[in-house]
Protein backbone atom coordinates (compact mmCIF):
# COMPACT_ATOMS: atom_id res chain seq x y z
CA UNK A 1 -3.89 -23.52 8.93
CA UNK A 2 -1.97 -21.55 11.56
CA UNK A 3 -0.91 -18.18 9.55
CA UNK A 4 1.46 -17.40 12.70
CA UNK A 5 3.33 -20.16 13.00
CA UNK A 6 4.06 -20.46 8.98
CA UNK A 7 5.43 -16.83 9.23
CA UNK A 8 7.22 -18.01 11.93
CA UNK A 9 9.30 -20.33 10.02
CA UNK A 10 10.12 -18.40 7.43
CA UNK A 11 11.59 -15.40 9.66
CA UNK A 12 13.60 -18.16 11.54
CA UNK A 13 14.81 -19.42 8.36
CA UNK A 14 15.94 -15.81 7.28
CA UNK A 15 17.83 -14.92 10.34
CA UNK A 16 19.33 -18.03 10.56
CA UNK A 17 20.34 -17.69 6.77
CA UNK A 18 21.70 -14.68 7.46
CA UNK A 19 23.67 -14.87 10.48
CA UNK A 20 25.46 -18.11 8.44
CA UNK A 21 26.30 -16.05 5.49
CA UNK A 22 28.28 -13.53 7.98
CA UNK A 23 30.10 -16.39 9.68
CA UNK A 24 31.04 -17.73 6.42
CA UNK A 25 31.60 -14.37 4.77
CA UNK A 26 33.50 -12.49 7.85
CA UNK A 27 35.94 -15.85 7.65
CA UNK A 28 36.47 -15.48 3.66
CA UNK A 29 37.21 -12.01 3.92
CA UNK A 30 40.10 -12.71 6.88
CA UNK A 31 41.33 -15.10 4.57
CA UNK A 32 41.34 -13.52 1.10
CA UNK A 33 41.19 -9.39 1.87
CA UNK A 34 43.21 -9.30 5.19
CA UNK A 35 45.92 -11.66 5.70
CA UNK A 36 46.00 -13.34 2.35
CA UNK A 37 46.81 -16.81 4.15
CA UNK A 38 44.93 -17.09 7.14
CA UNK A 39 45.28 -20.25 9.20
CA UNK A 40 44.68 -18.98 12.55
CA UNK A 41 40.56 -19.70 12.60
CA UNK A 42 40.56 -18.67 16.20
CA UNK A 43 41.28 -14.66 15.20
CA UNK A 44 37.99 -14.27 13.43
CA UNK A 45 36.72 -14.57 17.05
CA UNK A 46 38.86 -12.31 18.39
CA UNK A 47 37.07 -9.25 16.12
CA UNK A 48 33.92 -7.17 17.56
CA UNK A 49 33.14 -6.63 14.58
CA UNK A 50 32.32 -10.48 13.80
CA UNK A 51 30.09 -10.89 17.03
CA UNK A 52 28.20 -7.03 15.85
CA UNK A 53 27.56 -8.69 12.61
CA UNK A 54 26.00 -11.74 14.40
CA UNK A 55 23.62 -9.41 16.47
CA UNK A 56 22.58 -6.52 13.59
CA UNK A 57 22.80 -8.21 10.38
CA UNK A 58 20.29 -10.85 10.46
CA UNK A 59 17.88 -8.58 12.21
CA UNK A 60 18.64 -5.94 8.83
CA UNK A 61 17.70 -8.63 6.69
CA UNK A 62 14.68 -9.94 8.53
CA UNK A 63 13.89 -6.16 8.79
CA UNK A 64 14.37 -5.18 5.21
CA UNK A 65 12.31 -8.63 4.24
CA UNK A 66 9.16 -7.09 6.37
CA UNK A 67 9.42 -3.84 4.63
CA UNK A 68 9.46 -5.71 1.27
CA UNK A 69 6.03 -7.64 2.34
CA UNK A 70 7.77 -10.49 2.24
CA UNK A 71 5.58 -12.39 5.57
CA UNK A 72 2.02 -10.48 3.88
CA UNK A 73 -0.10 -13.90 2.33
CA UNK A 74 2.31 -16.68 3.59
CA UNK A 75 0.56 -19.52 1.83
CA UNK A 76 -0.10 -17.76 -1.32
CA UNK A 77 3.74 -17.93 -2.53
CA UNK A 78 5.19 -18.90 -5.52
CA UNK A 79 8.33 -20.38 -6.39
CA UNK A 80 9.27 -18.51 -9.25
CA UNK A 81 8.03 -14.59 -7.37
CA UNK A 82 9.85 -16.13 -4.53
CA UNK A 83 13.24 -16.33 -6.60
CA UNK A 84 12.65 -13.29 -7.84
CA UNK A 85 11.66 -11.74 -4.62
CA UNK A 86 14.64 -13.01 -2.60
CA UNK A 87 17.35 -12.02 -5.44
CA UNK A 88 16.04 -8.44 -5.97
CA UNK A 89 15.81 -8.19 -2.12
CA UNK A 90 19.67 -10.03 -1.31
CA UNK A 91 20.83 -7.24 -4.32
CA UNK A 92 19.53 -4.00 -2.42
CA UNK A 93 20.42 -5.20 1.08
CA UNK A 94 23.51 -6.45 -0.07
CA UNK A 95 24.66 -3.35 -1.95
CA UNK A 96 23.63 -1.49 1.57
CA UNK A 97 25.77 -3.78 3.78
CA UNK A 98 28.71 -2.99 1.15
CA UNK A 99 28.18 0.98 1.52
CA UNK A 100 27.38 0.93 4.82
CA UNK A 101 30.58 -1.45 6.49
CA UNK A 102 33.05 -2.91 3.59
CA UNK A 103 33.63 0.20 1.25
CA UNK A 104 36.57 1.14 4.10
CA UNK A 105 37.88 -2.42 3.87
CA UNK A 106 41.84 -1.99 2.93
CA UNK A 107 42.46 -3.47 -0.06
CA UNK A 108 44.92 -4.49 -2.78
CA UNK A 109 43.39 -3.07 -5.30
CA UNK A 110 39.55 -2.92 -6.77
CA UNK A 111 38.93 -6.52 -7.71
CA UNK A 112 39.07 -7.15 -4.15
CA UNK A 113 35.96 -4.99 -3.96
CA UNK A 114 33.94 -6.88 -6.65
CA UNK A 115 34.91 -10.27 -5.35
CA UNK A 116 33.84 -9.72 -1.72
CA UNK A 117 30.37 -8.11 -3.16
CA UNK A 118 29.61 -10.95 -5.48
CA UNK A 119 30.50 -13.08 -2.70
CA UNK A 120 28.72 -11.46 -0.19
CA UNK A 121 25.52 -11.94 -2.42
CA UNK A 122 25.73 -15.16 -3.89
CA UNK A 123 26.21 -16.51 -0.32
CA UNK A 124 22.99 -14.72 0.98
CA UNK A 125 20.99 -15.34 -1.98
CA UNK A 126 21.70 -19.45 -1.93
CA UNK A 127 21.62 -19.50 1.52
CA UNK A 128 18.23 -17.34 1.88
CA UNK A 129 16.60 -18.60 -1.42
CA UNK A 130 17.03 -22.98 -0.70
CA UNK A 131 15.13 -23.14 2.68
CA UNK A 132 12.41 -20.70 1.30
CA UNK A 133 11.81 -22.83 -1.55
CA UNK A 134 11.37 -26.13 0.51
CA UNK A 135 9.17 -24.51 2.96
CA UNK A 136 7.34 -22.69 0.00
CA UNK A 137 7.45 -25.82 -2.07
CA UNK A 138 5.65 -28.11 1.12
CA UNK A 139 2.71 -25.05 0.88
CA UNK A 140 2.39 -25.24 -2.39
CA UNK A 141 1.82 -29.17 -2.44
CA UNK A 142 -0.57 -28.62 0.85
CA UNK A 143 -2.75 -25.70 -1.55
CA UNK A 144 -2.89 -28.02 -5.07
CA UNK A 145 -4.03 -31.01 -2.93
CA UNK A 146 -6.58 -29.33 -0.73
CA UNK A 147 -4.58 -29.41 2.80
CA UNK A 148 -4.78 -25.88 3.08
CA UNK A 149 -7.71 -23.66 1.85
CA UNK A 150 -8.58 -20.11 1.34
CA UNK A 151 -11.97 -19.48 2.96
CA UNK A 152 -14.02 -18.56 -0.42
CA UNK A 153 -17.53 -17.28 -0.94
CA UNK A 154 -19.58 -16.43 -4.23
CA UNK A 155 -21.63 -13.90 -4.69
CA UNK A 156 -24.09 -14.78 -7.41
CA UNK A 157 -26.54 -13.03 -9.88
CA UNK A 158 -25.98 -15.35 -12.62
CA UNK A 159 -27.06 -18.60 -11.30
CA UNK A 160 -26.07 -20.68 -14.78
CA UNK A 161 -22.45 -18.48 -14.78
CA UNK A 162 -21.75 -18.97 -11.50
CA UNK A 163 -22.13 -23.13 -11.16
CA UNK A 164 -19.79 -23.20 -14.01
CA UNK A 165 -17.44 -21.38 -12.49
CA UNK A 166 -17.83 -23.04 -9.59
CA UNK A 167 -17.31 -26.69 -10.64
CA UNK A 168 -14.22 -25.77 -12.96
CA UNK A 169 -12.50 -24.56 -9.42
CA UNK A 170 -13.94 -27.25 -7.63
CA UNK A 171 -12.58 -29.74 -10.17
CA UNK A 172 -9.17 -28.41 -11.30
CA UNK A 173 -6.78 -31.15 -11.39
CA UNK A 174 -4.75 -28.51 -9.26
CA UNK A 175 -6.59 -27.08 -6.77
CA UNK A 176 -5.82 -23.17 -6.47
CA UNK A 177 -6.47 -23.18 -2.54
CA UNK A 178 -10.25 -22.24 -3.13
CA UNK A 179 -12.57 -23.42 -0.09
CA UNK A 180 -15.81 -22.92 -0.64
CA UNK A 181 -17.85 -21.60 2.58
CA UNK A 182 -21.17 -20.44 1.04
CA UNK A 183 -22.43 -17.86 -1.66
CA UNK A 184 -24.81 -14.77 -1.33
CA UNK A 185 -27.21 -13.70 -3.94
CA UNK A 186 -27.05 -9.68 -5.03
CA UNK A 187 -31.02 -8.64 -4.68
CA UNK A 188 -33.13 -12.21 -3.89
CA UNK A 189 -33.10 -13.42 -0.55
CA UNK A 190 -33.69 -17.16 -2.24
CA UNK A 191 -31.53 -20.31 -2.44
CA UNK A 192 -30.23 -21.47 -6.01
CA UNK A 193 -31.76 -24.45 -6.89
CA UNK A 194 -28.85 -25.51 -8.78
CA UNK A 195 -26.56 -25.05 -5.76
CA UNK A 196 -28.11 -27.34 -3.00
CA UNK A 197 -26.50 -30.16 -1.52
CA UNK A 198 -23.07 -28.00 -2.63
CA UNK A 199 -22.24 -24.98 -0.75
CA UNK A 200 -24.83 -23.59 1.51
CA UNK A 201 -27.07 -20.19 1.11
CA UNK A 202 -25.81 -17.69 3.37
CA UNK A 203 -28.09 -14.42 2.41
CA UNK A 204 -27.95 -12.21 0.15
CA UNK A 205 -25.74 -8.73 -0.59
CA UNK A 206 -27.10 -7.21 2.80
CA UNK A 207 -25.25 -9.47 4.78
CA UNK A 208 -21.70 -9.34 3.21
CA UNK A 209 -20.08 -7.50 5.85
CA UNK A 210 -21.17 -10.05 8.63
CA UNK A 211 -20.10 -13.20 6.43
CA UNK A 212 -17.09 -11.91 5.92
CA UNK A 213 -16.44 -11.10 9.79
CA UNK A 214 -18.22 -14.28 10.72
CA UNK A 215 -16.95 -16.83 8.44
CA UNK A 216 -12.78 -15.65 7.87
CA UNK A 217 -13.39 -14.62 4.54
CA UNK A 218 -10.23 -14.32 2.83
CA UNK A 219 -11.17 -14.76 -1.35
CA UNK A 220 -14.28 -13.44 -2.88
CA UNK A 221 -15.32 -14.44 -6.47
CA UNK A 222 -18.32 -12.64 -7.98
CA UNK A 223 -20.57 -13.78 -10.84
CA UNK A 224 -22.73 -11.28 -12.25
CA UNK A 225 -25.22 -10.77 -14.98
CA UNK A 226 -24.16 -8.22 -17.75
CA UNK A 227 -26.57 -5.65 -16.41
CA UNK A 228 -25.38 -6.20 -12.64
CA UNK A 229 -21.69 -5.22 -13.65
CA UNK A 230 -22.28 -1.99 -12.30
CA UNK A 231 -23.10 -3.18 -8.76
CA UNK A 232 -19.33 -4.36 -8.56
CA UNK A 233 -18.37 -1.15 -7.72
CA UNK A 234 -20.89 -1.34 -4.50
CA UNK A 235 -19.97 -4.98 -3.50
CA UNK A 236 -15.74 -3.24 -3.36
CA UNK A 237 -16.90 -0.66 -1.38
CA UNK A 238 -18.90 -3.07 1.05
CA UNK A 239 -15.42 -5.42 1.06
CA UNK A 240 -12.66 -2.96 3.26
CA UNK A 241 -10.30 -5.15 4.15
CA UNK A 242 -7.22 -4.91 2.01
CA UNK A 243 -6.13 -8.95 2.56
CA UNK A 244 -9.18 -10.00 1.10
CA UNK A 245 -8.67 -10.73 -3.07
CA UNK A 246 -11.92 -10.55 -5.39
CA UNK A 247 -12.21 -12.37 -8.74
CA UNK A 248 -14.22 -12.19 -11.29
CA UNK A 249 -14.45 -14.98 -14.22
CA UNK A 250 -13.07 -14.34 -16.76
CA UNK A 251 -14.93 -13.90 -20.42
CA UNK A 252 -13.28 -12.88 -24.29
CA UNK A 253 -13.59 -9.56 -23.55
CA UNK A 254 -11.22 -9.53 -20.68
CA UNK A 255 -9.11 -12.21 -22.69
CA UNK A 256 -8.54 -10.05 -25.51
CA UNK A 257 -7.57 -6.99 -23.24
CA UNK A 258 -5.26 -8.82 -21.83
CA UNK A 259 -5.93 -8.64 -17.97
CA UNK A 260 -6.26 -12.08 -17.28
CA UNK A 261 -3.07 -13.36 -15.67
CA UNK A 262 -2.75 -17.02 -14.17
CA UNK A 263 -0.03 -17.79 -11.65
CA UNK A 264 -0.56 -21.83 -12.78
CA UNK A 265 -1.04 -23.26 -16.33
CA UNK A 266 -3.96 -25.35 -14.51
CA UNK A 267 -5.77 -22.70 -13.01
CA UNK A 268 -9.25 -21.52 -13.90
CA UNK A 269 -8.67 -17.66 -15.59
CA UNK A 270 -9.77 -15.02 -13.34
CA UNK A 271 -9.50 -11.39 -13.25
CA UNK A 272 -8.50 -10.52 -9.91
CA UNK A 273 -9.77 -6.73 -8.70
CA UNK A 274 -6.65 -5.30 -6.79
CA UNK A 275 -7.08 -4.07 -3.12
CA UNK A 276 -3.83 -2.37 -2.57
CA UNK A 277 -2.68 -0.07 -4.67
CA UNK A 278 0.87 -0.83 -4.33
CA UNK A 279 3.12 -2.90 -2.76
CA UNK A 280 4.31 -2.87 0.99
CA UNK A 281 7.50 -1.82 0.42
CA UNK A 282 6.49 1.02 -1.82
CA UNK A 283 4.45 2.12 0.74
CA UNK A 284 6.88 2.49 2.66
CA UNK A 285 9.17 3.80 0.48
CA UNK A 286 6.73 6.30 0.30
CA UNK A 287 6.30 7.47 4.46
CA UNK A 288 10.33 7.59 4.64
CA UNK A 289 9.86 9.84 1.75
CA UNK A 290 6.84 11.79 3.68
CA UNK A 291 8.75 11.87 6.90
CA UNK A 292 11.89 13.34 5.35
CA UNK A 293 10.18 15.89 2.95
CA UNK A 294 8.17 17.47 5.84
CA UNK A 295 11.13 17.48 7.79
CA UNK A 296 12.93 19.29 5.75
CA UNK A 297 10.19 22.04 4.46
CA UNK A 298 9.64 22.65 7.63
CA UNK A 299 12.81 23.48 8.60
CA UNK A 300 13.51 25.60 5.53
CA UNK A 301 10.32 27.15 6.19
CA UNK A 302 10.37 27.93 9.89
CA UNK A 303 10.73 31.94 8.64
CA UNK A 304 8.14 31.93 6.79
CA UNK A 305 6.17 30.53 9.19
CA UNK A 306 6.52 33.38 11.81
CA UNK A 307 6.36 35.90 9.24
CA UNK A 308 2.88 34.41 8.23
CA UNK A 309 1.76 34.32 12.14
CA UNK A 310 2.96 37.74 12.46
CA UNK A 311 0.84 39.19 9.45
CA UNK A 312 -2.46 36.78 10.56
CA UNK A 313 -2.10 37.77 14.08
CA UNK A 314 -2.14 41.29 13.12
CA UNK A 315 -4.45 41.69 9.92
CA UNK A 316 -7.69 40.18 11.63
CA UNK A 317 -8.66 38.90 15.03
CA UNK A 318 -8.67 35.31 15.92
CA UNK A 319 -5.88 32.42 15.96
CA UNK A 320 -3.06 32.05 14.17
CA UNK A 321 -3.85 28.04 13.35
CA UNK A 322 -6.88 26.91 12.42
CA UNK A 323 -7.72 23.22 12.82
CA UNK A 324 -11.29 21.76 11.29
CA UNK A 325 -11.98 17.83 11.50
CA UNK A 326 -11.36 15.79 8.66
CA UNK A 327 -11.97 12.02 7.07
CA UNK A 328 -8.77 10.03 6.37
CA UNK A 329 -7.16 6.34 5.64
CA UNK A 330 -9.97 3.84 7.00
CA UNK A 331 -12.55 6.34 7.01
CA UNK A 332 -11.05 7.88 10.46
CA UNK A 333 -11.45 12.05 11.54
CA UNK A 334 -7.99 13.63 12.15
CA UNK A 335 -7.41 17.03 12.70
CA UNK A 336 -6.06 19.25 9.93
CA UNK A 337 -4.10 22.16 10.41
CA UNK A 338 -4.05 25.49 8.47
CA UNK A 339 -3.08 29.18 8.78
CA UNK A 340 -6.58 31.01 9.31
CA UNK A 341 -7.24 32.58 6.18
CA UNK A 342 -11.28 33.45 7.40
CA UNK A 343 -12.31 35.50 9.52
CA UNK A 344 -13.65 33.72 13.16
CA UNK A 345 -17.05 33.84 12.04
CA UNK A 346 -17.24 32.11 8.49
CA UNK A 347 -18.93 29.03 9.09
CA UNK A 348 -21.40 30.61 11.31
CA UNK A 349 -24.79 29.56 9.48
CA UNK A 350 -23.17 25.86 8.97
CA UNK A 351 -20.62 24.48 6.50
CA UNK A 352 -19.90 26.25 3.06
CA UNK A 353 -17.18 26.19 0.52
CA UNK A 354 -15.18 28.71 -0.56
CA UNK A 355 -16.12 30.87 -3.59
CA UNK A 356 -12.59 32.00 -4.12
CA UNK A 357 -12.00 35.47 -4.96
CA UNK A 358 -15.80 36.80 -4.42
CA UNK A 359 -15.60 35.15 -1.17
CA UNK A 360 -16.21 37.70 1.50
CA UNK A 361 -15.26 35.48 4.51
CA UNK A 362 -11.87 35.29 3.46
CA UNK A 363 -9.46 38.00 5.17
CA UNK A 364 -7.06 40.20 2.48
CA UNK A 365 -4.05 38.32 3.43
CA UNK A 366 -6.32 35.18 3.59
CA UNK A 367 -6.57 35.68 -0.37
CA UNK A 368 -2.85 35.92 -0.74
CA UNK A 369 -2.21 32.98 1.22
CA UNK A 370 -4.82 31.03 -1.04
CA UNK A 371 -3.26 32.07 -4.41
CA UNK A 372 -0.15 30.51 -3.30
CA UNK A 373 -1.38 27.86 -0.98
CA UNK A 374 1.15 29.30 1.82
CA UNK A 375 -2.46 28.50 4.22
CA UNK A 376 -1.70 24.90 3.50
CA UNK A 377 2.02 24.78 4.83
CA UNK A 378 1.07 24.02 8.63
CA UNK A 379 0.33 20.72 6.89
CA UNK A 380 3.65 19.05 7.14
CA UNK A 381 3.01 18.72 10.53
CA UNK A 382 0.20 16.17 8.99
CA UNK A 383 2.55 14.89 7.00
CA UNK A 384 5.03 14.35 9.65
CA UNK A 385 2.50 12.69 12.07
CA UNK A 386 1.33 10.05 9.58
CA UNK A 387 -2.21 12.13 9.39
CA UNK A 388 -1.56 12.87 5.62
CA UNK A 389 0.85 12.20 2.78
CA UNK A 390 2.74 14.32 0.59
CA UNK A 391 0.32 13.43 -2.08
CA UNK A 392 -2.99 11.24 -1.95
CA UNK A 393 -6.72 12.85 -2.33
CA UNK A 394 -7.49 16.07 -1.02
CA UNK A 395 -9.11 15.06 2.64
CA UNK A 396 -12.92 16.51 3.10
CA UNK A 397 -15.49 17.13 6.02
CA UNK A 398 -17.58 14.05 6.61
CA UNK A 399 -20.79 17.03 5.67
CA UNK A 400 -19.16 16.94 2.36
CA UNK A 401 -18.47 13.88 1.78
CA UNK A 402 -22.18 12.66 2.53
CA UNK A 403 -23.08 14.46 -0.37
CA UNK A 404 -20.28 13.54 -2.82
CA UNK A 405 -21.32 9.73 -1.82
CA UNK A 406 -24.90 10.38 -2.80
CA UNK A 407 -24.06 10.94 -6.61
CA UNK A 408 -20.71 9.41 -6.51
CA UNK A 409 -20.13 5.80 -4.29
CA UNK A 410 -16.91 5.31 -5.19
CA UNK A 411 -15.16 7.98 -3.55
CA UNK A 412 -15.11 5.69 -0.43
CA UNK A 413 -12.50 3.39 -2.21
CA UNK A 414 -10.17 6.55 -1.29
CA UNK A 415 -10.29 5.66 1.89
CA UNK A 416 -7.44 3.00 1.43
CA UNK A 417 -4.73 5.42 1.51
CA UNK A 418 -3.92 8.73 3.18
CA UNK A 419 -4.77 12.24 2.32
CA UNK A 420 -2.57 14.61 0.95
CA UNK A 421 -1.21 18.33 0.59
CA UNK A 422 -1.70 18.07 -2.66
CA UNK A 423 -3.41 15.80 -5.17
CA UNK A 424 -3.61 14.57 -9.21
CA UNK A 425 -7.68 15.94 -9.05
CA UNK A 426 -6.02 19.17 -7.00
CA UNK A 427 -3.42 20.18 -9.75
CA UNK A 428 -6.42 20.21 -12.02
CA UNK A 429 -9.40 21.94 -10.19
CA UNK A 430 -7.35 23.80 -7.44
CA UNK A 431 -10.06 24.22 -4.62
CA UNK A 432 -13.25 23.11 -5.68
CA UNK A 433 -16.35 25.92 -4.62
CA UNK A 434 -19.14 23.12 -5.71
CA UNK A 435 -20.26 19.58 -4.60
CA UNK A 436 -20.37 19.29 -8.63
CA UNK A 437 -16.58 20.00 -8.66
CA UNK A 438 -15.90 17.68 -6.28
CA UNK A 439 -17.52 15.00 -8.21
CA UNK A 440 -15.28 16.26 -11.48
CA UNK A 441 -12.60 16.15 -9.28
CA UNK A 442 -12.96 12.89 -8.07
CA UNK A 443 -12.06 10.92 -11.31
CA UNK A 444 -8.61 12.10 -10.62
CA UNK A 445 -8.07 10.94 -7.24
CA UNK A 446 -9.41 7.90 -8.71
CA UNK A 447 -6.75 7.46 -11.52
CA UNK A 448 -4.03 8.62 -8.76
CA UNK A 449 -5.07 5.21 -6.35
CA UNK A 450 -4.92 3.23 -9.61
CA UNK A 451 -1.81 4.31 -10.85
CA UNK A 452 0.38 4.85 -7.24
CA UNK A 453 3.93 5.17 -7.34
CA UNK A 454 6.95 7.20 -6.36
CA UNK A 455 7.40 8.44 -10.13
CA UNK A 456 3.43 9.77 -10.07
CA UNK A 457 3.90 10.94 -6.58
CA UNK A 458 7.04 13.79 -8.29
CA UNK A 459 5.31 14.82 -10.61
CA UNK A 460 2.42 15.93 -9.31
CA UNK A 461 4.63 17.38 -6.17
CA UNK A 462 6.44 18.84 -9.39
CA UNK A 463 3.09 20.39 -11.05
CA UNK A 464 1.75 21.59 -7.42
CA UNK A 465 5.27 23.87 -7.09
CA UNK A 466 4.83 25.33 -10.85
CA UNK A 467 0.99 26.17 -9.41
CA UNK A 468 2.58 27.76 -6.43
CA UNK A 469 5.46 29.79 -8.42
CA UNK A 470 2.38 30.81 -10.94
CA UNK A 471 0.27 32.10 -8.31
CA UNK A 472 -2.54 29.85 -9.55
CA UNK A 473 -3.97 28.31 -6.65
CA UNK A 474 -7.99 29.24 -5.39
């Protein structure tokens, strides 16, 4: 199964696909938008603009495929996502192609402008769409009959549960890819009886981090007892990596909620736990929109910015900036940047958080700044780096967050996106003065990496500025 080489094909078959459509589509517009009769082929060659088309279009499409995620999980397509996929995809780039080069074509009159677009993307579409379903259609019929195989392990605390499970994958008359490498146990260090001579005992819950590494892990399904369920939440924080999909089987509870969703009619149900809390492309959607946001506030704000240096500089002693190390995406320190709002010795007895307005460490103008979160603005720089986002979770000192962990595990699933300037659990607690409120706080963030998008992103951007206009920040 070599990953590389299938992605391979499918970027080949894109750029070709494209650079055909162009060929075929600069020669139908010579013919029908510029010369009405054209029967001199030899003048399409003649045009820059044909052999600029060649060279930048197809790498645009193979471009705009990547930021889609179209090459993430190459053997785990499916036909009918693929259609939809490549037809949503051919729409936007088409529509940007149309903007960007044909909207200054000189025409007859508007039909002309609605022909060459449905042209344009019914040429694209069949001529992207055909080769991706034969190569997708040759992977699928590898997957259902066992030719290619997703390494797979179990992780067991209901032995009786679990073989179930595992002989109704084992024995679908379609296989779903599954390829089973070994199961763990959650607390017993003890082989399953029921289990030998099928897939060997690799260790129990202690070990999951090195059978993953060692063994390619790439699906995990886990069978617990109703009183382990809780321990789920441990065995996703022990699993990082963002390619590897966890299942769960599923029972009438979950079918009568509704979350079970098969991608085959043969498929054994199972509730899959997501990794990534949105797609690639929303992602990012989501840094261009960073990128340009910061750009711009910082621009507008460049006055404010020496006025605030100004007043620090000469209300209290010390720097203007103040940077203090803090956790990010994957778990990794960055420095974060803010205007000093303390005086130079606040954290000398060791890290404490800010009581807000009974807070003696913080300067006069440090309050002000506070109330309105101006402190916070050096941030865009952050932002602008790729340190933070616009919005995510509000980033904390690893002393901190040792202490959130201890009553509240989860918070390292945060770790899978960026930080923020501002935050869902922000807009409601503001700066948090206790471990305790950091805890409350944490639901929030929570709820934000479960429900990502653009359209959550505004309106808590949206509900941080009304904060900042009431003077409502601590």
């Amino acid at each position: 199964m070599n990953k590389k080489f299938q992605t391979i094909k499918y970027i080949i078959s894109d750029f070709l696909s494209a650079l055909i459509t162009w060929v075929i589509f600069f020669i139908f517009r010579k013919i029908t938008i510029e010369n009405g009769n054209f029967n001199d082929i030899n003048k399409v060659f003649d045009d820059n603009n044909f052999y600029l088309g060649i060279i930048f279009i197809p790498v645009f499409w193979v471009l705009l495929y990547w930021i889609q995620g179209y090459y993430y999980n190459i053997y785990k397509k499916g036909r009918l996502k693929d259609l939809s996929q490549t037809m949503i995809t051919s729409l936007i780039g088409v529509i940007a192609i149309f903007f960007a080069f044909l909207l200054d074509d000189h025409i007859g009159t508007y039909r002309n402008y609605y022909l060459t677009f449905a042209i344009l993307f019914l040429i694209h579409f069949s001529l992207t769409y055909i080769p991706r379903f034969v190569l997708t259609t040759i992977t699928v019929h590898k997957v259902h009959n066992h030719k290619i195989g997703f390494p797979t392990l179990m992780i067991i605390s209901d032995e009786e549960k679990a073989l179930q499970c595992y002989n109704e994958l084992n024995n679908q008359i379609i296989s779903s890819g599954n390829k089973f490498v070994g199961y763990i146990t959650l607390n017993n260090n003890v082989a399953l009886k029921s289990f030998e001579g099928k897939i060997p005992f690799l260790g129990n819950i202690s070990n999951l981090s090195n059978i993953i590494n060692e063994y390619n892990i790439e699906e995990v399904v886990i069978v617990l007892k109703e009183q382990d369920e809780n321990q789920i939440y441990n065995i996703i924080l022990k699993i990082q990596e963002p390619h590897i999909e966890m299942f769960i089987p599923a029972d009438r509870k979950d079918l009568l909620i509704g979350s079970v969703r098969l991608t085959a009619i043969f498929h054994t149900p199972l509730v899959q736990i997501s990794q990534q809390p949105m797609e690639n492309w929303e992602f990012f959607i989501k840094r261009v929109f960073d990128i340009i946001t910061s750009l711009i506030a910082m621009l507008i704000l460049s006055p404010v910015y020496i006025a605030i240096a100004i007043i620090v500089k000469t209300t209290s002693k010390g720097n203007i900036f103040y940077r203090q190390i803090r956790i990010g995406k994957n778990g990794k320190p960055f420095y974060m940047y803010k205007f000093r709002s303390m005086y130079t010795d606040a954290e000398k007895n060791g890290p404490m958080l800010s009581n807000g307005d009974n807070d003696d460490r913080i300067t006069p103008f440090g309050h002000f700044m506070r109330k309105v979160r101006l402190d916070e603005i050096p941030q865009f720089y952050n932002v602008l780096i790729g340190n933070m986002s616009m919005v995510g979770y509000r980033p904390e000192r690893k002393y901190f967050i040792d202490k959130i962990v201890e009553f509240a595990p989860e918070y390292r699933l945060l770790y899978k996106i960026k930080p923020g300037m501002t935050s869902w659990g922000q807009v409601k607690f503001g700066y948090a003065d206790k471990v305790e409120q950091m805890v409350d706080r944490l639901k929030y963030d929570l709820l934000y990496l479960e429900n990502m998008s653009m359209a959550t992103d505004i309106k808590i951007l949206l509900y941080t500025f009304i904060i900042i206009l009431q003077g409502r920040g601590k």
